[in-house]
N, C-alpha and C. Protein backbone atom coordinates (compact mmCIF):
# COMPACT_ATOMS: atom_id res chain seq x y z
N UNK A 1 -83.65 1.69 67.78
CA UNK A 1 -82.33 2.19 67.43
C UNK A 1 -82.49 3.50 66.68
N UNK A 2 -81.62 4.54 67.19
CA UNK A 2 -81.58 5.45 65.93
C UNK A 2 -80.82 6.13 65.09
N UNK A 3 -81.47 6.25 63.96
CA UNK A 3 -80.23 6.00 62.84
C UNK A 3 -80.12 7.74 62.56
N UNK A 4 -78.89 7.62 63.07
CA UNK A 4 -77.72 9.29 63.23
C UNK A 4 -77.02 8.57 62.12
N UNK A 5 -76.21 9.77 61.74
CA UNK A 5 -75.28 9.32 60.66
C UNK A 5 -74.41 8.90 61.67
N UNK A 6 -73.85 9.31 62.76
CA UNK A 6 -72.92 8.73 63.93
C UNK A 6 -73.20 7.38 64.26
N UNK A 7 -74.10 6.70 64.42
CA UNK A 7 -74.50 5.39 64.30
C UNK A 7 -74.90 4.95 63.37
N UNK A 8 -74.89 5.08 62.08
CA UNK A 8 -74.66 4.13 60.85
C UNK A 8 -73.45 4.22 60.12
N UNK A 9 -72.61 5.41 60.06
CA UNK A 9 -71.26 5.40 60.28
C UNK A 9 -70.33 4.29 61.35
N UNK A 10 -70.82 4.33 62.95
CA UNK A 10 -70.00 3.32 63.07
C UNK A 10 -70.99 1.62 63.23
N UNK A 11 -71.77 1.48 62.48
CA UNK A 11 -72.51 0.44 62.12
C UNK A 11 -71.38 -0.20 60.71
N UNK A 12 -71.60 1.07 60.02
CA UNK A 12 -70.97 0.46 58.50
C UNK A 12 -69.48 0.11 58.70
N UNK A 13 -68.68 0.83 59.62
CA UNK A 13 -67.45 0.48 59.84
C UNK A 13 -67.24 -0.38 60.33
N UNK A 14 -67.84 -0.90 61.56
CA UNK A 14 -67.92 -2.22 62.30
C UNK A 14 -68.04 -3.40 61.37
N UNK A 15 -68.81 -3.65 60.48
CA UNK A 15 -69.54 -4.36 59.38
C UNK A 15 -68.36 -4.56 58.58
N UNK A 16 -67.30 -3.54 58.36
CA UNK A 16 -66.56 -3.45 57.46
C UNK A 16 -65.90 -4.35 57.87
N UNK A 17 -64.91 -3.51 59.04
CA UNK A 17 -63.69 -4.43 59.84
C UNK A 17 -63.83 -6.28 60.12
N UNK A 18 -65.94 -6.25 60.26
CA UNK A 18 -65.77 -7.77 60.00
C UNK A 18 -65.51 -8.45 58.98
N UNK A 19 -66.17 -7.87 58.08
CA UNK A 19 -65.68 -8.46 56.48
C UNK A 19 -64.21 -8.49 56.31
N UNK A 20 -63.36 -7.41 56.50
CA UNK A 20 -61.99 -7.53 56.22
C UNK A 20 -61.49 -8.37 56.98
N UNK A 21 -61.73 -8.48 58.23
CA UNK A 21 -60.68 -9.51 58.99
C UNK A 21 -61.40 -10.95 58.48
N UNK A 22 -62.07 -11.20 57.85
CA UNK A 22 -62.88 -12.26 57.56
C UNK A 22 -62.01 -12.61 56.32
N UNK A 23 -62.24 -11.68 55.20
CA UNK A 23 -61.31 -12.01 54.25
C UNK A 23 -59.87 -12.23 54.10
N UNK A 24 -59.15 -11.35 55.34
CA UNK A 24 -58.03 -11.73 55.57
C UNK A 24 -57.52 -12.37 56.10
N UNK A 25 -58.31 -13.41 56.86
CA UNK A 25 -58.54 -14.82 57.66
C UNK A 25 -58.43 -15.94 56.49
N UNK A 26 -59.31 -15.76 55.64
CA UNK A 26 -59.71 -16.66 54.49
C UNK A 26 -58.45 -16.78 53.27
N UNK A 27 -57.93 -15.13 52.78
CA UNK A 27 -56.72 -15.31 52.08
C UNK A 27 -55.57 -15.63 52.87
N UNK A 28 -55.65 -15.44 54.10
CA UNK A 28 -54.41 -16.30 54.79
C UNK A 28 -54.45 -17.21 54.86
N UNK A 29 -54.92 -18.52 54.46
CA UNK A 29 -55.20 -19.73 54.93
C UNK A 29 -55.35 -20.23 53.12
N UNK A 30 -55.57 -19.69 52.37
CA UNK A 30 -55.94 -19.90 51.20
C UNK A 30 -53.94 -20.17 50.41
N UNK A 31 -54.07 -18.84 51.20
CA UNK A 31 -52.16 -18.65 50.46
C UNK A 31 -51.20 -19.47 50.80
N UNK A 32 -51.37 -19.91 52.23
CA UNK A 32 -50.75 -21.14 53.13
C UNK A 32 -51.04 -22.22 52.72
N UNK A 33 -51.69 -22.77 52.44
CA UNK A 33 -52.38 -23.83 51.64
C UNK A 33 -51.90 -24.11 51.31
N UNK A 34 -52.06 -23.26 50.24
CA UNK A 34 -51.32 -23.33 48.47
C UNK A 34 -49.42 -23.43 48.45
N UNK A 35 -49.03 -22.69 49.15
CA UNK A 35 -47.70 -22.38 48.90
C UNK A 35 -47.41 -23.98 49.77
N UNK A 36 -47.81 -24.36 50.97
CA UNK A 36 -47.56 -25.89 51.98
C UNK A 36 -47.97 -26.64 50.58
N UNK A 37 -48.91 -27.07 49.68
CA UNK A 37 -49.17 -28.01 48.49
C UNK A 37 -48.29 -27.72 47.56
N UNK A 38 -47.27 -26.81 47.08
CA UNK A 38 -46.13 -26.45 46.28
C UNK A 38 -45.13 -26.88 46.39
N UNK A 39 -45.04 -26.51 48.15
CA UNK A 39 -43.78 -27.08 48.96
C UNK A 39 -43.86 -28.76 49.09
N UNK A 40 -44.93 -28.99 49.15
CA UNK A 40 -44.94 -30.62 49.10
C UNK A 40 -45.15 -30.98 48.01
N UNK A 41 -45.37 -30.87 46.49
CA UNK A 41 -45.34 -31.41 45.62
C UNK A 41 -43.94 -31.20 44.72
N UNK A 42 -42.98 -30.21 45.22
CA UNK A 42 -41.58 -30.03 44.77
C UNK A 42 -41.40 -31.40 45.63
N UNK A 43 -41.23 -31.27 46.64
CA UNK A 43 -40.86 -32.38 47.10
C UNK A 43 -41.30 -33.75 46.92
N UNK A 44 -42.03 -34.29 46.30
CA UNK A 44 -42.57 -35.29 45.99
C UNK A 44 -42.32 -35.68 44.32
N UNK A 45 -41.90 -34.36 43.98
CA UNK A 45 -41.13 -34.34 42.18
C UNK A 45 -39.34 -34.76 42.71
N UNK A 46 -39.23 -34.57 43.62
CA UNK A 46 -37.84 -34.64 43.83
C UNK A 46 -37.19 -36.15 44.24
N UNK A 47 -37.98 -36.22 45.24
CA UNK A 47 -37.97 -37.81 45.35
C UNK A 47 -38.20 -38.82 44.46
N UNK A 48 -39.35 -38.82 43.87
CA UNK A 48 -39.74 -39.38 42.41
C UNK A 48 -38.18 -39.22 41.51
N UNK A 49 -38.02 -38.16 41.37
CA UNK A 49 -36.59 -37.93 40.34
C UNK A 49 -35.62 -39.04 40.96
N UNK A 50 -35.33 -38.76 42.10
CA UNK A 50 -34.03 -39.16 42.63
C UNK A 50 -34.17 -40.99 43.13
N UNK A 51 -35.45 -41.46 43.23
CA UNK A 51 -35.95 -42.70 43.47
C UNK A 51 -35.90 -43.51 42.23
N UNK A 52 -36.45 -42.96 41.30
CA UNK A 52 -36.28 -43.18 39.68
C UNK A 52 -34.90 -43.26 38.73
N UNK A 53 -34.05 -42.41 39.40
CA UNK A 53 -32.60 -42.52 39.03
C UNK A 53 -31.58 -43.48 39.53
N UNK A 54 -31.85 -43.48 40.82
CA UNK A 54 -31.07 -44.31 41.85
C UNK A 54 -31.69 -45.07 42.47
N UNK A 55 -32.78 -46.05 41.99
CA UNK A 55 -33.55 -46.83 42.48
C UNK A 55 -32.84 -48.46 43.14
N UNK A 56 -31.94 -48.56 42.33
CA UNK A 56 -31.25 -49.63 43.07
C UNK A 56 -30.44 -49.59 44.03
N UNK A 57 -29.52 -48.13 43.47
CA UNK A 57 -28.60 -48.01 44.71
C UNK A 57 -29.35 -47.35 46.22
N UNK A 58 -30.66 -46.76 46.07
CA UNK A 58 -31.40 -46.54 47.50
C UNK A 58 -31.70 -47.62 47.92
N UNK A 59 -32.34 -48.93 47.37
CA UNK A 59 -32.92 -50.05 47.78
C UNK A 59 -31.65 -51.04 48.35
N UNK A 60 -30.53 -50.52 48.13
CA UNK A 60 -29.49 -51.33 48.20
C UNK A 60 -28.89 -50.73 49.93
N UNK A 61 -28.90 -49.25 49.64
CA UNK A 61 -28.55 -48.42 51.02
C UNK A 61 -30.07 -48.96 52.05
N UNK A 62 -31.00 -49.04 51.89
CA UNK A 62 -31.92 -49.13 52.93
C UNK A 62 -31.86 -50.81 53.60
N UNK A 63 -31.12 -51.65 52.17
CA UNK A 63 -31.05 -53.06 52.69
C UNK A 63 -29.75 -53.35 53.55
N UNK A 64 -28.90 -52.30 53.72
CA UNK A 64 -27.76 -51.86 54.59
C UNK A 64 -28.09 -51.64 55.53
N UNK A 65 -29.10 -50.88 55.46
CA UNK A 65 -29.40 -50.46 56.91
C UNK A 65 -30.55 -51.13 57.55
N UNK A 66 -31.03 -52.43 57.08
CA UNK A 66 -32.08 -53.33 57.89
C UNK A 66 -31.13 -54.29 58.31
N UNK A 67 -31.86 -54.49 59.52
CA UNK A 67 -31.35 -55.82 60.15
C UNK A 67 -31.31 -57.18 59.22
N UNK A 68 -32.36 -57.33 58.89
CA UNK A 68 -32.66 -58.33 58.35
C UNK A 68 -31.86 -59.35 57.16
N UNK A 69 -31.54 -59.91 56.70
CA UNK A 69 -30.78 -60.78 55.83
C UNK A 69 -31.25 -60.15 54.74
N UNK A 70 -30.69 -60.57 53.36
CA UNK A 70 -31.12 -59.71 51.98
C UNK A 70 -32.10 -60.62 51.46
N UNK A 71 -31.77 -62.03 51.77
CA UNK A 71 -33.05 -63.13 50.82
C UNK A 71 -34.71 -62.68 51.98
N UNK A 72 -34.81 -61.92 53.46
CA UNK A 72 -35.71 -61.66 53.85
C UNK A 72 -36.34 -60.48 53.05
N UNK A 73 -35.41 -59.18 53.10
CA UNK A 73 -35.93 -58.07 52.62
C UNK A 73 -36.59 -58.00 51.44
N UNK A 74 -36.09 -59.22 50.60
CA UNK A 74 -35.86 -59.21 49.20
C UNK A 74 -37.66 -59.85 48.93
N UNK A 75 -38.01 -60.95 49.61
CA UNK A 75 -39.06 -61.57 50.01
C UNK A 75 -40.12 -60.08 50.34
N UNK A 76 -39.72 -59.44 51.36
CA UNK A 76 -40.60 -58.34 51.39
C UNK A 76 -40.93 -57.70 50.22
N UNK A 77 -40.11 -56.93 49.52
CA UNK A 77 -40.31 -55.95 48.56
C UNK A 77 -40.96 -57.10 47.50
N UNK A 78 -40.57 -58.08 47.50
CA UNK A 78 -41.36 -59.03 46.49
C UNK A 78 -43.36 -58.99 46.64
N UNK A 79 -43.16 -59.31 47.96
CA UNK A 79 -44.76 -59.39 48.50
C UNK A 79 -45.37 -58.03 48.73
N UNK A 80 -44.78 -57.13 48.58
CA UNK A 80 -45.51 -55.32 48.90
C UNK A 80 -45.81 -55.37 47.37
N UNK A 81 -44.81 -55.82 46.25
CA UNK A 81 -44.83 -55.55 44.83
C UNK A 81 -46.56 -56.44 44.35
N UNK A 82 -46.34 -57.72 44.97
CA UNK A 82 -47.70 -58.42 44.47
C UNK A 82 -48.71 -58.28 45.09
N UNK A 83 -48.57 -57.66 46.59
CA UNK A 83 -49.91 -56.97 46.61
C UNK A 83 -50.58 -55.90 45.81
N UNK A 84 -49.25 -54.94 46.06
CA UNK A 84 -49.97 -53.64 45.38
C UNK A 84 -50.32 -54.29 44.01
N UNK A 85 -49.80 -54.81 43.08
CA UNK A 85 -50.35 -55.30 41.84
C UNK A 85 -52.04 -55.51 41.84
N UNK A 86 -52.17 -56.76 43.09
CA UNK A 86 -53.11 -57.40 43.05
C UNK A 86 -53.99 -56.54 43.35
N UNK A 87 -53.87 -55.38 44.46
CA UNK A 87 -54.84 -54.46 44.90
C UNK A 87 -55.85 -53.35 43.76
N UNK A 88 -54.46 -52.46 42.61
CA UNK A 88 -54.88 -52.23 41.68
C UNK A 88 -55.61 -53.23 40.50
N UNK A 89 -55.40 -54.22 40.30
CA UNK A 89 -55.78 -54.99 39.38
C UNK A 89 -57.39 -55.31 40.09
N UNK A 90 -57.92 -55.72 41.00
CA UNK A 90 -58.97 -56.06 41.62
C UNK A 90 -59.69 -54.88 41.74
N UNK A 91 -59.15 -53.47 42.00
CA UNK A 91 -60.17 -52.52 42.02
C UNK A 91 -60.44 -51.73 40.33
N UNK A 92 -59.57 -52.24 39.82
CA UNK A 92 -59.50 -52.01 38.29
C UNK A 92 -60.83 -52.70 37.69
N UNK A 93 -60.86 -54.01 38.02
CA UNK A 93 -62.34 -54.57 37.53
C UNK A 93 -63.28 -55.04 38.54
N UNK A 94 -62.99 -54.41 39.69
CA UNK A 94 -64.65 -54.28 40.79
C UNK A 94 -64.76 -52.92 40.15
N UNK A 95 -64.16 -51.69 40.20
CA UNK A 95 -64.93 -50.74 39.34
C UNK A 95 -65.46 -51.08 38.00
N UNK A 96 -64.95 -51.49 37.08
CA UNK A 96 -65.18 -51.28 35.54
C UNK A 96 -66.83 -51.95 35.77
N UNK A 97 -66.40 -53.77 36.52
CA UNK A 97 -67.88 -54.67 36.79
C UNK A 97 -68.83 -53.86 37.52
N UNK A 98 -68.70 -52.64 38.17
CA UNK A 98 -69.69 -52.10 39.10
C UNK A 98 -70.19 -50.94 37.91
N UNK A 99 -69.54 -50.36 36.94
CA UNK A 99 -70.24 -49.15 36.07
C UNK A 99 -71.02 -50.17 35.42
N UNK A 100 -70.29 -51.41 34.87
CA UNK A 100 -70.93 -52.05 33.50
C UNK A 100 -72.59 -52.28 34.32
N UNK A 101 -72.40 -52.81 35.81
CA UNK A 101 -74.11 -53.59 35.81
C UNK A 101 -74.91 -52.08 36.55
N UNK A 102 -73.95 -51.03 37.07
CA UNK A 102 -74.95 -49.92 37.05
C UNK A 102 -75.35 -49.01 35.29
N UNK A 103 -74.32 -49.52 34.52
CA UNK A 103 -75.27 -48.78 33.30
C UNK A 103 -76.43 -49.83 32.75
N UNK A 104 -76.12 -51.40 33.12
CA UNK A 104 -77.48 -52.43 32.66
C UNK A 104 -78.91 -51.71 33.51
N UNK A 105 -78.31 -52.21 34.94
CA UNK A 105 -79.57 -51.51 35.60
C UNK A 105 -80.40 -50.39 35.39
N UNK A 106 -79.30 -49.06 35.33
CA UNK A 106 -80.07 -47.70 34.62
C UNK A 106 -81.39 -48.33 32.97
N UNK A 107 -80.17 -48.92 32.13
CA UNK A 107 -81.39 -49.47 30.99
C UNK A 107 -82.26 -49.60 31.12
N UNK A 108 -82.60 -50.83 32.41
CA UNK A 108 -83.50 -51.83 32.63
C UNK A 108 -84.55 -51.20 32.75
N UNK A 109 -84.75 -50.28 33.81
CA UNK A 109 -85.24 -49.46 34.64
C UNK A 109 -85.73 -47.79 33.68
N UNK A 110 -85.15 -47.68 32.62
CA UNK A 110 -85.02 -46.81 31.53
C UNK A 110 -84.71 -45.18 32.11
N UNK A 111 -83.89 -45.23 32.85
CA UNK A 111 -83.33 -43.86 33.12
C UNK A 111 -82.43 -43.50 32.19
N UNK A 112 -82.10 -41.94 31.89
CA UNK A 112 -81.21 -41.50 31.27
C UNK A 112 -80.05 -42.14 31.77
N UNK A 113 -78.86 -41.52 30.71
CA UNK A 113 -77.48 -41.85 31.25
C UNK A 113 -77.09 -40.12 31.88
N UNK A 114 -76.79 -40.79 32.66
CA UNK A 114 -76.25 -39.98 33.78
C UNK A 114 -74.99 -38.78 33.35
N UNK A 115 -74.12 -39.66 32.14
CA UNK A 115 -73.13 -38.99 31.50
C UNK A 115 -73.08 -38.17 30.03
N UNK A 116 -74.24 -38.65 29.55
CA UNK A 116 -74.44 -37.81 28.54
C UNK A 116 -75.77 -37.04 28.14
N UNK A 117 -76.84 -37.33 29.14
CA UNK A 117 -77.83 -36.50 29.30
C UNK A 117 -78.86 -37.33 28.98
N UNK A 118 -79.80 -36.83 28.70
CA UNK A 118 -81.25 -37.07 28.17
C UNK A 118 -80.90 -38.14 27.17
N UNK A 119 -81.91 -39.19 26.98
CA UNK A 119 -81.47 -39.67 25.62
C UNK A 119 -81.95 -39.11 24.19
């Protein structure tokens, strides 16, 4: 290859235009992102608000609009309520029981702690 200023001139420009369209690939997608996670977390503050305010009278409009009898629906939202309970409560202490016998084990074995460094 030989290096003219005419060919490292359009070497460096070429080089350039990739970088820029590169970066302007990257802040487009960066900005979209961000502004789509804004747009969905207004909206997810809004619902929360308005679910939280009018929580009976939505649960009351959606039991309007199921087929189903009210002592069925009512049975549902009962059993979604004690799962989810049960789901958090069970991973609440399979985690806590899974740190407690991985910090015994670390002891046993005499490794540092992982969270506060060296001993």
């Amino acid at each position: 290859m030989e290096y003219t200023p005419d060919s490292v001139r359009h070497a460096i420009s070429t080089t350039a235009a990739a970088v820029a369209k590169a970066v302007y690939t990257q802040l487009n997608a960066l900005v979209s992102n961000a502004l789509a996670a804004l747009f969905h977390f207004i909206i997810i503050v809004l619902m929360l608000f308005y679910i939280l305010m009018d929580g009976r009278r939505f649960k009351r409009y959606l039991f309007r609009l199921s087929p189903l009898p009210d002592e069925e629906e009512e049975l549902i939202v009962t059993k979604f309520a004690d799962v989810g309970r049960a789901i958090l409560f069970g991973n609440g202490i399979g985690s806590a029981l899974q740190g407690v016998l991985g910090g015994v084990a670390m002891a046993v074995v005499g490794l540092p702690s992982p969270v506060l460094g060296a001993r």
